[in-house]
N, C-alpha and C. Protein backbone atom coordinates (compact mmCIF):
# COMPACT_ATOMS: atom_id res chain seq x y z
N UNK A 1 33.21 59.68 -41.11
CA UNK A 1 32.84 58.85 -40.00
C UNK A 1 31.74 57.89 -40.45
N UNK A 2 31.93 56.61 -40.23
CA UNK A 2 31.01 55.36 -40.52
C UNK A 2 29.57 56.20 -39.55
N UNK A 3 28.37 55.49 -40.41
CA UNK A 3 27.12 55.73 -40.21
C UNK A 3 26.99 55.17 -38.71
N UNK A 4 26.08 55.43 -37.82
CA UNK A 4 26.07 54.44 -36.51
C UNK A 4 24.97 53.76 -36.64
N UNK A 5 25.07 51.79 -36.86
CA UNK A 5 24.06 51.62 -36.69
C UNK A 5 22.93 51.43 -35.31
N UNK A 6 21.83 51.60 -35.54
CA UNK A 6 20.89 51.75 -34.26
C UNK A 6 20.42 50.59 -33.98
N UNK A 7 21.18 49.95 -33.44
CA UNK A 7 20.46 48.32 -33.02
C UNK A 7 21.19 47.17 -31.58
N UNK A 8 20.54 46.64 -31.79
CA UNK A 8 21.25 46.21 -29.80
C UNK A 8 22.83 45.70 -29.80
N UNK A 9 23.67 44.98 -31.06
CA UNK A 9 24.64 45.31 -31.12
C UNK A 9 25.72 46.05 -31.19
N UNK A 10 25.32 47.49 -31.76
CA UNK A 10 25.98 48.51 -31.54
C UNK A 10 25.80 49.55 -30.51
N UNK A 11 24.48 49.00 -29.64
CA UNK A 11 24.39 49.63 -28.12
C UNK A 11 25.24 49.07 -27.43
N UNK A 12 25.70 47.79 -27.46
CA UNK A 12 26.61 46.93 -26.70
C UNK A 12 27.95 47.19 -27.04
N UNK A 13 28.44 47.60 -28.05
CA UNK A 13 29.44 47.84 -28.49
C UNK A 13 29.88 49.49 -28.12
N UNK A 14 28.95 50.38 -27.80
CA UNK A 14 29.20 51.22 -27.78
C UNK A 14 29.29 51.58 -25.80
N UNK A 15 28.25 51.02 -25.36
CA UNK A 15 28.77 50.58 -23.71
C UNK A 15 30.18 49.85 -23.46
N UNK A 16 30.74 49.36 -24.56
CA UNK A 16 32.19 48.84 -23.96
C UNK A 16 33.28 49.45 -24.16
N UNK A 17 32.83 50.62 -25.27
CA UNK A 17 33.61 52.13 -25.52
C UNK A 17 33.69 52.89 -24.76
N UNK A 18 32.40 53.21 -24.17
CA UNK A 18 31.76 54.19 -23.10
C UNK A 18 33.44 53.39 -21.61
N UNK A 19 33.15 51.78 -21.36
CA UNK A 19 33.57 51.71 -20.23
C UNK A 19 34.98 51.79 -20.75
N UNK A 20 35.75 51.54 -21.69
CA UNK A 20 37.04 51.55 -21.85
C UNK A 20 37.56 53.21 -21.85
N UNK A 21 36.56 53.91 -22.35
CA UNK A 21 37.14 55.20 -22.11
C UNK A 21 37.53 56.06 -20.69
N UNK A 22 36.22 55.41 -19.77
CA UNK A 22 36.15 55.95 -18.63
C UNK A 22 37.53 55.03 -17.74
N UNK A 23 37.84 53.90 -18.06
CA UNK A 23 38.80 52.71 -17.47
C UNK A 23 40.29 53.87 -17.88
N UNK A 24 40.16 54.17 -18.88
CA UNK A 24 41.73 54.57 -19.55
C UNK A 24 41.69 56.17 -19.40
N UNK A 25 40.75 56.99 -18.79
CA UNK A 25 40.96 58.54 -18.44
C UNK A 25 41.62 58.80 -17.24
N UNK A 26 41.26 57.84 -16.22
CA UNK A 26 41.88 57.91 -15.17
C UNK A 26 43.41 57.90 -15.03
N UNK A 27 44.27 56.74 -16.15
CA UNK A 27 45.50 56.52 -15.86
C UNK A 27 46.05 57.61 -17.03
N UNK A 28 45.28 58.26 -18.02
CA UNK A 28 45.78 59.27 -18.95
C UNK A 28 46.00 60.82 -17.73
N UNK A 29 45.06 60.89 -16.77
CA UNK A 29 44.97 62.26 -16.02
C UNK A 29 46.10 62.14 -14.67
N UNK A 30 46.12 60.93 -14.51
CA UNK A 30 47.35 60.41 -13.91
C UNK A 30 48.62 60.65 -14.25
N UNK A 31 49.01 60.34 -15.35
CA UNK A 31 50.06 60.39 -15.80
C UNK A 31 50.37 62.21 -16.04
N UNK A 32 49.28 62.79 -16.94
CA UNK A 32 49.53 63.79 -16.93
C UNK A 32 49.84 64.80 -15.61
N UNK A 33 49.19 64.29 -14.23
CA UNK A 33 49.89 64.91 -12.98
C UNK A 33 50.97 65.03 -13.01
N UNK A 34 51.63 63.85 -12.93
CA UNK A 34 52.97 63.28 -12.93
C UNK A 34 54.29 64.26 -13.30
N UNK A 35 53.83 64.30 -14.85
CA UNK A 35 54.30 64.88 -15.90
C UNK A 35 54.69 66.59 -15.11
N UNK A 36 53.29 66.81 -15.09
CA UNK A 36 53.10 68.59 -14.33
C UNK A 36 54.58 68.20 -13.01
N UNK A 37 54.00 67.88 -12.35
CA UNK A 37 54.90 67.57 -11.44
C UNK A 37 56.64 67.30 -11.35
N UNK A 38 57.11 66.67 -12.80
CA UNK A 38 57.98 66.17 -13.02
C UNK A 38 58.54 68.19 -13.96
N UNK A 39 58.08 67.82 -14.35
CA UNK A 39 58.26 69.69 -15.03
C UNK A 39 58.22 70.78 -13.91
N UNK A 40 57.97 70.50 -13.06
CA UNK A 40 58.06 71.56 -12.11
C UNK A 40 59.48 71.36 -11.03
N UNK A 41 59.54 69.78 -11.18
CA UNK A 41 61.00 69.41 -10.75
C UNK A 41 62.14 70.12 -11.48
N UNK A 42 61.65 69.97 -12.82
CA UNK A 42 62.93 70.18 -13.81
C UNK A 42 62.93 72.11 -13.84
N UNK A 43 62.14 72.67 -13.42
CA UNK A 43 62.08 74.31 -13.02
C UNK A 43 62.51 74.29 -12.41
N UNK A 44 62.87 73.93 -10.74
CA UNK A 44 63.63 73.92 -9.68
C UNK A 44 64.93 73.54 -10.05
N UNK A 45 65.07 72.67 -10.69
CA UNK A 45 66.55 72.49 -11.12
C UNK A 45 67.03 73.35 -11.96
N UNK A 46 66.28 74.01 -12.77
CA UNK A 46 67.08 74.50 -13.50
C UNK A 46 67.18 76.35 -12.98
N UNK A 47 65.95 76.39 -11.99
CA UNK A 47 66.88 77.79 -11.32
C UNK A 47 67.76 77.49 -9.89
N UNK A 48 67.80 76.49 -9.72
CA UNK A 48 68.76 76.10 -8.72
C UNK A 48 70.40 76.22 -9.68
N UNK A 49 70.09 75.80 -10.79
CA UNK A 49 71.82 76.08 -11.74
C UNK A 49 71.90 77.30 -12.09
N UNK A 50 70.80 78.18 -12.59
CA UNK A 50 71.07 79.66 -12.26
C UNK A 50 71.50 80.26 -11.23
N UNK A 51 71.05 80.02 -10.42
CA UNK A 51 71.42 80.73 -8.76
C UNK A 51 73.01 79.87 -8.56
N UNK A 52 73.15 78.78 -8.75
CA UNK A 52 74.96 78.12 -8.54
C UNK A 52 75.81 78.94 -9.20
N UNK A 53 75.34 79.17 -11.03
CA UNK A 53 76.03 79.62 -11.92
C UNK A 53 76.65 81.36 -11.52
N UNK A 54 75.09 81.89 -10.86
CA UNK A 54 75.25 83.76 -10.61
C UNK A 54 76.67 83.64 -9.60
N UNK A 55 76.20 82.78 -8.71
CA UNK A 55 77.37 82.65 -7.43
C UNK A 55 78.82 83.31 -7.52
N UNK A 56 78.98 82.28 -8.65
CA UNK A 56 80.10 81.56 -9.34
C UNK A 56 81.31 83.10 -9.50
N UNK A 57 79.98 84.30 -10.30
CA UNK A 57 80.82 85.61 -10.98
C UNK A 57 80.81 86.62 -9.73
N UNK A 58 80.57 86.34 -8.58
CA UNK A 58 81.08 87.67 -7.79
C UNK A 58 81.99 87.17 -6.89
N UNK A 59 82.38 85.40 -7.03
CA UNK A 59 83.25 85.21 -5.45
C UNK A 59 84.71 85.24 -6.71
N UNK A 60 84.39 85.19 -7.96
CA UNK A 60 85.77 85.41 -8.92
C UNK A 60 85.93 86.91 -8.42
N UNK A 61 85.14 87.49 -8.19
CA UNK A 61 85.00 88.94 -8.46
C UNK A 61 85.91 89.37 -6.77
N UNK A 62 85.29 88.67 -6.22
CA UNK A 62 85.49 89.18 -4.67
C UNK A 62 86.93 88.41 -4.17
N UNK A 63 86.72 86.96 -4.81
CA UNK A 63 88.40 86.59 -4.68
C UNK A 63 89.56 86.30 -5.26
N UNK A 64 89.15 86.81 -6.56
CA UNK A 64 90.64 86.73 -7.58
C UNK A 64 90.25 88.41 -8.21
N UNK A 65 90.55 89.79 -7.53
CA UNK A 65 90.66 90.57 -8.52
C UNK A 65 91.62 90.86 -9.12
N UNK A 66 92.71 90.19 -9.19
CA UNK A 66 93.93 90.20 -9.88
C UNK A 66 93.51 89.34 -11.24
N UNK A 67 92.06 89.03 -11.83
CA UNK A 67 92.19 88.93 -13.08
C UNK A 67 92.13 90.52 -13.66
N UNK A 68 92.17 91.34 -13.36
CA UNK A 68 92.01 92.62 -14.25
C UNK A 68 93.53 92.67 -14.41
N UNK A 69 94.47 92.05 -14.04
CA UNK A 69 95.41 92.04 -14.84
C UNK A 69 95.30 91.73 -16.00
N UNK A 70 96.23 92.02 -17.42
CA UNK A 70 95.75 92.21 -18.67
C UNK A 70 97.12 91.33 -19.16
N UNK A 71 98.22 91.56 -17.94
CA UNK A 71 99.69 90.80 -18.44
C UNK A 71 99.48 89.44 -18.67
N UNK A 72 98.42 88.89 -17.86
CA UNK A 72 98.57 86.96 -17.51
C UNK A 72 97.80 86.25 -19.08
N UNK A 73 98.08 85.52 -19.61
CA UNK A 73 97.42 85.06 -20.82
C UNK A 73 96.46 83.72 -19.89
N UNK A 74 94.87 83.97 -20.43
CA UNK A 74 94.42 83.00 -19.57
C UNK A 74 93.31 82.84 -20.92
N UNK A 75 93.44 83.24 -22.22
CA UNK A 75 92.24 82.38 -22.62
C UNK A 75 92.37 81.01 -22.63
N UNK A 76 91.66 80.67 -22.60
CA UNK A 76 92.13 78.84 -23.24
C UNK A 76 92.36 78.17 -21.95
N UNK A 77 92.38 78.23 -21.14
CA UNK A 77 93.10 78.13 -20.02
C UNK A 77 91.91 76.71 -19.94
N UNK A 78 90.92 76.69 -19.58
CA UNK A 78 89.70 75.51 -19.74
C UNK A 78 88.73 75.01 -20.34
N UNK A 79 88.83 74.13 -21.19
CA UNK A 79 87.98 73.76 -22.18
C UNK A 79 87.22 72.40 -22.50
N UNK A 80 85.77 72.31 -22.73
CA UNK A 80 84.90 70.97 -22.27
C UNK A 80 85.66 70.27 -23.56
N UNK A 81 86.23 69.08 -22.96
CA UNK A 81 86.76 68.56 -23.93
C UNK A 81 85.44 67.07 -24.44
N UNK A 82 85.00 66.68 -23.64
CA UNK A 82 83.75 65.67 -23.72
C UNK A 82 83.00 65.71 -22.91
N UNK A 83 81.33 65.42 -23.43
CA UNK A 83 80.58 65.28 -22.66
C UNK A 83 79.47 63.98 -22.87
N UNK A 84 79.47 63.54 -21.90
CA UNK A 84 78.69 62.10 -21.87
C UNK A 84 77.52 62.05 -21.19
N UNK A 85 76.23 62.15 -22.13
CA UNK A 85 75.11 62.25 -21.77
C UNK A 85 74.15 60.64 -21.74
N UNK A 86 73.43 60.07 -21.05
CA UNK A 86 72.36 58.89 -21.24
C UNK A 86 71.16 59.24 -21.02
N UNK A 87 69.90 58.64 -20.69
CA UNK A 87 68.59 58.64 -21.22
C UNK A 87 68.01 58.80 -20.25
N UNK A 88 66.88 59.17 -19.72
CA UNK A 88 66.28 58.35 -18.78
C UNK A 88 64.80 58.58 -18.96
N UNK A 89 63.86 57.62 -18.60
CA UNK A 89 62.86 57.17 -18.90
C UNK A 89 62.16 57.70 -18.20
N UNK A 90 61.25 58.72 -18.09
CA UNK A 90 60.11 59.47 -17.13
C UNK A 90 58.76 59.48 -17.31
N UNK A 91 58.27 58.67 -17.49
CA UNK A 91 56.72 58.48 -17.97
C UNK A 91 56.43 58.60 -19.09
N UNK A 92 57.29 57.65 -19.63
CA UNK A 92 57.50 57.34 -21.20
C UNK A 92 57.97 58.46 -21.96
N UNK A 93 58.81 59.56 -21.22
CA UNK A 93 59.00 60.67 -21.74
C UNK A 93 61.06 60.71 -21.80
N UNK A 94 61.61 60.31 -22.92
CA UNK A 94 62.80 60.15 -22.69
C UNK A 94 63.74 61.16 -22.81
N UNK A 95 64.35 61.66 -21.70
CA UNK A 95 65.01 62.49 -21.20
C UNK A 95 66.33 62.38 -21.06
N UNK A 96 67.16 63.51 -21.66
CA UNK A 96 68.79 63.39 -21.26
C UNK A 96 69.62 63.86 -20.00
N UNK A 97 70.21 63.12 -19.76
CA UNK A 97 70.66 62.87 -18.05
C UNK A 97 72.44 63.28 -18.15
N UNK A 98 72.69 63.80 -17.71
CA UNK A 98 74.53 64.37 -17.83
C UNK A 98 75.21 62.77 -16.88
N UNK A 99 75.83 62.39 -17.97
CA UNK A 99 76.94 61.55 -16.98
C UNK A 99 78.14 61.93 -16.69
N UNK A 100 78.69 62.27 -17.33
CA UNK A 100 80.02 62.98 -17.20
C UNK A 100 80.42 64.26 -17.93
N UNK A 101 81.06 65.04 -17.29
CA UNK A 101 82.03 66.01 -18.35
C UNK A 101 83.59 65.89 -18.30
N UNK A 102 84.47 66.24 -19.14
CA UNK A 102 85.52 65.92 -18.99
C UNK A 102 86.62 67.38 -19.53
N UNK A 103 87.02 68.07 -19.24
CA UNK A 103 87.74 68.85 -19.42
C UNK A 103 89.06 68.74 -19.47
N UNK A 104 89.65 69.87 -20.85
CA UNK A 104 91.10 69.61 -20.89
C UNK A 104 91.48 71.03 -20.98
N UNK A 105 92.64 70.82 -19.72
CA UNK A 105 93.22 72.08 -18.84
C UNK A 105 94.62 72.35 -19.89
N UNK A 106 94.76 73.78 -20.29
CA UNK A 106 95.57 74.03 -21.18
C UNK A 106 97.14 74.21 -19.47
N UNK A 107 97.89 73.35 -20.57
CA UNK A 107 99.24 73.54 -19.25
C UNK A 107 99.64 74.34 -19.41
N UNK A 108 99.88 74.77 -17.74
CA UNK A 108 100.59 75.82 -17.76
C UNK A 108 101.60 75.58 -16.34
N UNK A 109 102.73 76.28 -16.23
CA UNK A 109 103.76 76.05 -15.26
C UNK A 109 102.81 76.83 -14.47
N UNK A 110 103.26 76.08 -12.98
CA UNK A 110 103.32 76.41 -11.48
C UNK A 110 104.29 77.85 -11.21
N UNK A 111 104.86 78.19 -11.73
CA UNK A 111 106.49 78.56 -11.09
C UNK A 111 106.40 79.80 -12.17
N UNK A 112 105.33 79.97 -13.12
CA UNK A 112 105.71 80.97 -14.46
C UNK A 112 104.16 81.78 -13.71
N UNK A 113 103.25 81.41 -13.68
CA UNK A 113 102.03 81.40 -13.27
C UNK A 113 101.69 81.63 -12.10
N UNK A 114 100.74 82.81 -11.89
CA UNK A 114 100.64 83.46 -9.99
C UNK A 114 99.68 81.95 -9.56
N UNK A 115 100.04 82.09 -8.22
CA UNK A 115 98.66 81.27 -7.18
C UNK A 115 97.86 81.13 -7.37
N UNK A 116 96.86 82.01 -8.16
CA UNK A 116 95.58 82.17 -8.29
C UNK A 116 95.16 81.40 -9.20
N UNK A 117 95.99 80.77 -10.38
CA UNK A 117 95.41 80.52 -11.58
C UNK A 117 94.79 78.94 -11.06
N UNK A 118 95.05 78.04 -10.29
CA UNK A 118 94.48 77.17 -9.86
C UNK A 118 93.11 76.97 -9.39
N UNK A 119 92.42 78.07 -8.61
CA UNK A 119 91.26 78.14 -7.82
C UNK A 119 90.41 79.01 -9.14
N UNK A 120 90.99 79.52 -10.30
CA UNK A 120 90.26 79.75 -11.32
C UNK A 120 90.10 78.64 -11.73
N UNK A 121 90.81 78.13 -12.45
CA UNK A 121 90.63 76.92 -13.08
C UNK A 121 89.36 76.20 -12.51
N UNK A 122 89.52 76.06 -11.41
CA UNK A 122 88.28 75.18 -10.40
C UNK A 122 87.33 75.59 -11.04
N UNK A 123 87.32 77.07 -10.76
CA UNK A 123 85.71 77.67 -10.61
C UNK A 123 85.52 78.05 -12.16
N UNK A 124 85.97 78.10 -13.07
CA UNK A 124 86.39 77.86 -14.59
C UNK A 124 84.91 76.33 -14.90
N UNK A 125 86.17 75.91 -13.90
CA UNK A 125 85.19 73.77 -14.49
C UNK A 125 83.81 74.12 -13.97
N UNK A 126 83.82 74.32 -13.17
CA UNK A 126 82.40 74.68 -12.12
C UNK A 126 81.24 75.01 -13.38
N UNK A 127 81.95 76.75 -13.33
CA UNK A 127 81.34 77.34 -14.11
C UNK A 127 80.66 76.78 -15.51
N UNK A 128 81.64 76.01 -16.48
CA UNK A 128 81.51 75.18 -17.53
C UNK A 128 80.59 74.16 -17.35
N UNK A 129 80.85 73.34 -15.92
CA UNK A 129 79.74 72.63 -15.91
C UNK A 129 78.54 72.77 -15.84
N UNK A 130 78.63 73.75 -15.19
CA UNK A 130 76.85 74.30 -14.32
C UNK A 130 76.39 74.88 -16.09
N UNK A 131 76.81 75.27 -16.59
CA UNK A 131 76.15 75.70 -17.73
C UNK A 131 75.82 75.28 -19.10
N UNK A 132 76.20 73.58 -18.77
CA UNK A 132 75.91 72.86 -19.40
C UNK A 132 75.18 71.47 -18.94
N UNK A 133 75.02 71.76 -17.63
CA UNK A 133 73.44 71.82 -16.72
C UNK A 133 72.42 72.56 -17.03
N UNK A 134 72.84 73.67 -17.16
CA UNK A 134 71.75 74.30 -17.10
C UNK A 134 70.70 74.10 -18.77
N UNK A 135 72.00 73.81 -19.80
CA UNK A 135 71.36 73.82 -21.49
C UNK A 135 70.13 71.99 -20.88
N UNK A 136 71.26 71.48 -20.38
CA UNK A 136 70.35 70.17 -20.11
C UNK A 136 69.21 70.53 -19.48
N UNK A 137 68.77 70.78 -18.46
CA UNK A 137 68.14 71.25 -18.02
C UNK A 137 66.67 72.01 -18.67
N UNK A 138 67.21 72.86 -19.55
CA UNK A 138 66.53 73.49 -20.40
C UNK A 138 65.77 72.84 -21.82
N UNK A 139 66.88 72.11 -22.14
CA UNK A 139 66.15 70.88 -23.04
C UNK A 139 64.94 69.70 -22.37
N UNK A 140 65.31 69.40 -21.03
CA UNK A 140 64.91 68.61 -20.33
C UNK A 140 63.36 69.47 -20.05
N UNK A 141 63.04 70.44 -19.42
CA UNK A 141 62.16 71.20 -19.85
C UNK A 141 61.30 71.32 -20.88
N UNK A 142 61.79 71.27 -22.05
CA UNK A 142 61.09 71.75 -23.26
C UNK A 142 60.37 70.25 -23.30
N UNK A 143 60.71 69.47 -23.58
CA UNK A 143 61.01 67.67 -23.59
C UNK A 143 59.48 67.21 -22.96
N UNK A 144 59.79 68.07 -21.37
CA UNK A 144 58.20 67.30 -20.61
C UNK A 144 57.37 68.26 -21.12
N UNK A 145 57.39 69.61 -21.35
CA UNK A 145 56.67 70.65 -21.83
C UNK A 145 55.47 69.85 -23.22
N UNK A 146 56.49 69.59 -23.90
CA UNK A 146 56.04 68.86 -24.89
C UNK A 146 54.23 67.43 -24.96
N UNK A 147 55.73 66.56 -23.87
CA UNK A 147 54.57 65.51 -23.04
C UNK A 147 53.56 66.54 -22.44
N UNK A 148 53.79 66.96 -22.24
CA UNK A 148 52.49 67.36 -20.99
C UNK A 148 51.32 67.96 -22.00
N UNK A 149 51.63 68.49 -23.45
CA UNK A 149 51.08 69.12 -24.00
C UNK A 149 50.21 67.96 -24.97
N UNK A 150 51.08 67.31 -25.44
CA UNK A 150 50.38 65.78 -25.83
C UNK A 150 49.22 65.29 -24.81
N UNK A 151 49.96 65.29 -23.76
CA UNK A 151 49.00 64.04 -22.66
C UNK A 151 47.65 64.92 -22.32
N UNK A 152 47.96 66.59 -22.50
CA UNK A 152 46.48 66.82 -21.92
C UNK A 152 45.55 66.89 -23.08
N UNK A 153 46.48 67.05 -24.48
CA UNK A 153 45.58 67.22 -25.43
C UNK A 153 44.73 65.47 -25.84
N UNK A 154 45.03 64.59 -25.04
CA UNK A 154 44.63 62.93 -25.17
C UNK A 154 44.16 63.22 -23.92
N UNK A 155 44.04 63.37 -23.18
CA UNK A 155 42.81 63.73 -21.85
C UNK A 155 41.60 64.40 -22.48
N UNK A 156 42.03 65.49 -22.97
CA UNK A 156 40.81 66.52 -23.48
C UNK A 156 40.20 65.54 -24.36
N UNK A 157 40.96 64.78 -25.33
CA UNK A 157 39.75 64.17 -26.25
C UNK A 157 38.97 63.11 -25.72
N UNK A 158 39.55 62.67 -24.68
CA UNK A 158 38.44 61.41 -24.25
C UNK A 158 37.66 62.40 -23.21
N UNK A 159 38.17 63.10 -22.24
CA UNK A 159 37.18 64.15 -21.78
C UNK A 159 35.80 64.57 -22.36
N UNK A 160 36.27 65.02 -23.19
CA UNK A 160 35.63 66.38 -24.14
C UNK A 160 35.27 66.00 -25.41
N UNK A 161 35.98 65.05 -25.90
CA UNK A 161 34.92 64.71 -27.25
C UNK A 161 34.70 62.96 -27.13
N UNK A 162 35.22 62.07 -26.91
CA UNK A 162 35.32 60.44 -27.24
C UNK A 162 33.94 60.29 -26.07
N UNK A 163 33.83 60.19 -25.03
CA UNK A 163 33.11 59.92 -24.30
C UNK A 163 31.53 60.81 -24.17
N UNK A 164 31.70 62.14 -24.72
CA UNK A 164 30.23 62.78 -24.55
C UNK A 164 29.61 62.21 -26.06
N UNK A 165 30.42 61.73 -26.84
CA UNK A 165 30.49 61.74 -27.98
C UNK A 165 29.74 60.33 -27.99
N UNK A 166 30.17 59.38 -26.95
CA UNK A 166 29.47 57.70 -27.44
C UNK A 166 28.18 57.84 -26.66
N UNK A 167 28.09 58.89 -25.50
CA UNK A 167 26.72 58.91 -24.48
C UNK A 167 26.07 59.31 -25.66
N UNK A 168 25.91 59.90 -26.34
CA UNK A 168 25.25 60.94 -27.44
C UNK A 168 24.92 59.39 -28.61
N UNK A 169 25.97 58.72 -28.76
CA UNK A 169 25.36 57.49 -29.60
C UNK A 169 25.00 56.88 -28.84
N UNK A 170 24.75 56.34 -27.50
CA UNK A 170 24.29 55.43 -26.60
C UNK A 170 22.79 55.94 -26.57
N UNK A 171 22.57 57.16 -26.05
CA UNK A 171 21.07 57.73 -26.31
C UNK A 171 20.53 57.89 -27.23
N UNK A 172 20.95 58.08 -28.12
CA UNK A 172 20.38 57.49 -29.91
C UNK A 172 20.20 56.65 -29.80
N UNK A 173 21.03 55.30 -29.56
CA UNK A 173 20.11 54.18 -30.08
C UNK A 173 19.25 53.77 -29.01
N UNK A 174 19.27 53.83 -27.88
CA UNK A 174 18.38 53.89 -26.84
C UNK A 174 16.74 54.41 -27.29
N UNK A 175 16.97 55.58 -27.80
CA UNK A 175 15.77 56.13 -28.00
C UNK A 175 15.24 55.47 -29.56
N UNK A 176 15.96 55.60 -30.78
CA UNK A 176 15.35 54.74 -31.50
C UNK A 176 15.13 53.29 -30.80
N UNK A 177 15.80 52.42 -30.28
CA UNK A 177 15.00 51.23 -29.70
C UNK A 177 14.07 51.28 -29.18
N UNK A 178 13.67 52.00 -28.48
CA UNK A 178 12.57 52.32 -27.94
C UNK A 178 11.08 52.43 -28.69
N UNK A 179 11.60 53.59 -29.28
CA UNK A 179 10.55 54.03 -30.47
C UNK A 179 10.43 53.18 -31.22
N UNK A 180 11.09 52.34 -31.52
CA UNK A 180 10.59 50.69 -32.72
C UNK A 180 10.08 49.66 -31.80
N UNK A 181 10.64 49.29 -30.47
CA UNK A 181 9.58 49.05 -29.50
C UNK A 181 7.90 49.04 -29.15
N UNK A 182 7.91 50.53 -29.36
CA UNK A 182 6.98 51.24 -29.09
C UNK A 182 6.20 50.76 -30.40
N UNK A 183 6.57 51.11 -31.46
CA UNK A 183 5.44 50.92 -32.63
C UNK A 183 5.67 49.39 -33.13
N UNK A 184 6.23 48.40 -32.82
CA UNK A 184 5.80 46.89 -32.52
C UNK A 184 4.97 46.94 -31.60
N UNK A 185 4.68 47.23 -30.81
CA UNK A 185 3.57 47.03 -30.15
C UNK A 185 2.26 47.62 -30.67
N UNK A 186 2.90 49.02 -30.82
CA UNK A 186 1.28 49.65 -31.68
C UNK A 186 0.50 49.02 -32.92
N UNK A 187 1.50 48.40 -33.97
CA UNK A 187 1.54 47.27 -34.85
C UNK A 187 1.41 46.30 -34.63
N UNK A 188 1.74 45.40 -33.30
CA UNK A 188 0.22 44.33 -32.85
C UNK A 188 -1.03 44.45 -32.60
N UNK A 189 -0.91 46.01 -31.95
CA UNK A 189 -2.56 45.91 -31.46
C UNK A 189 -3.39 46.06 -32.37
N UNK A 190 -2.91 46.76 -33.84
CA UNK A 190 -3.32 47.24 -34.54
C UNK A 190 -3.97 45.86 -35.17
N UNK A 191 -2.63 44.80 -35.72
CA UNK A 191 -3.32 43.52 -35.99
C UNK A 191 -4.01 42.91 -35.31
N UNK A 192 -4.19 42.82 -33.97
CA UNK A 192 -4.91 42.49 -33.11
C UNK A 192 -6.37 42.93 -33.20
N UNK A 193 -6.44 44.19 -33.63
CA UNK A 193 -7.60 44.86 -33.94
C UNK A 193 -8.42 44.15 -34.88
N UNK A 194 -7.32 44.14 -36.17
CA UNK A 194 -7.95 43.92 -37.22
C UNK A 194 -8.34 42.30 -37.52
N UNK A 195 -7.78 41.25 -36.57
CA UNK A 195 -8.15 39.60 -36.79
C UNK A 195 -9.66 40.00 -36.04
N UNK A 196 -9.94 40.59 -35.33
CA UNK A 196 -11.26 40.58 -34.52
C UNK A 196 -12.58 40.92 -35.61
């Protein structure tokens, strides 16, 4: 760290540090609300897709128990064939947003195939989707987790070290000015003394 010099230019320079820090903490503690806030959104969402997803395995359970049949061939039956994700911009924090999914349904005859295999299928896509909500979700999480961990650790330093840090050089040179003040004057009177 450069030496600080003690003199009325670098008191002035260091008052416009002092005010830029205090100008730019406000919109840093700001943002970091935000952030908290925006992460606590993305918690709600993402146990809101837990609680859709749990749903999902007892109304299979409660209204198709004719999968414990073992005769019907149903692996494969639904599969994420694409998924189309874009960006989105959250307090400079860029985040992935689900645009689409697209699934490809393995064919199967109407007429070979019981009733049921249709309203699986549904809840099949459902299921597939919600749980690739939920990975989003979870990334989306980690993502602001991240920001938030940045933004408070750039709060804390103008907090906690940038600003106690320039008062601390502001009163230094304050007090040496002073004190050289002080002994210019004692050093006139002194000459003052001595022309007499």
């Amino acid at each position: 760290m450069a030496r600080l010099a003690l003199n009325k230019s670098s008191l002035t320079r260091q008052n416009q540090l002092l005010k830029g820090y205090r100008e730019f903490l406000p919109a840093l503690d700001m943002k970091r609300r935000q952030l908290l806030a925006e992460q606590a959104r993305a918690r709600a969402e993402l146990a809101q897709e837990q609680t859709r997803l749990a749903e999902i395995h007892p109304w299979i359970a409660e209204q198709l128990p004719m999968l414990a049949n073992q005769g019907i061939e149903l692996d494969g039956l639904v599969q994420v064939e694409r998924v189309e994700l874009a960006q989105e911009n959250v307090m400079g924090v860029r985040l992935p947003l689900l645009q689409a999914v697209e699934f490809r349904v393995k064919p199967y005859s109407f007429l070979s195939r019981p009733h049921w295999v249709e309203p699986l299928v549904d809840k099949l896509k459902q299921a597939l989707e919600l749980r690739i909500r939920m990975q989003l979700a979870q990334r989306r999480l980690q993502l602001l987790a991240d920001a938030v961990r940045t933004i408070t650790q750039r709060v804390n330093l103008f907090d906690k070290v940038l600003i106690p840090r320039t008062h601390q050089h502001i009163r230094q040179i304050r007090i040496y000015l002073a004190d050289e003040e002080r002994a210019a004057v004692v050093r006139a009177k002194l000459a003052k003394r001595k022309k007499r």
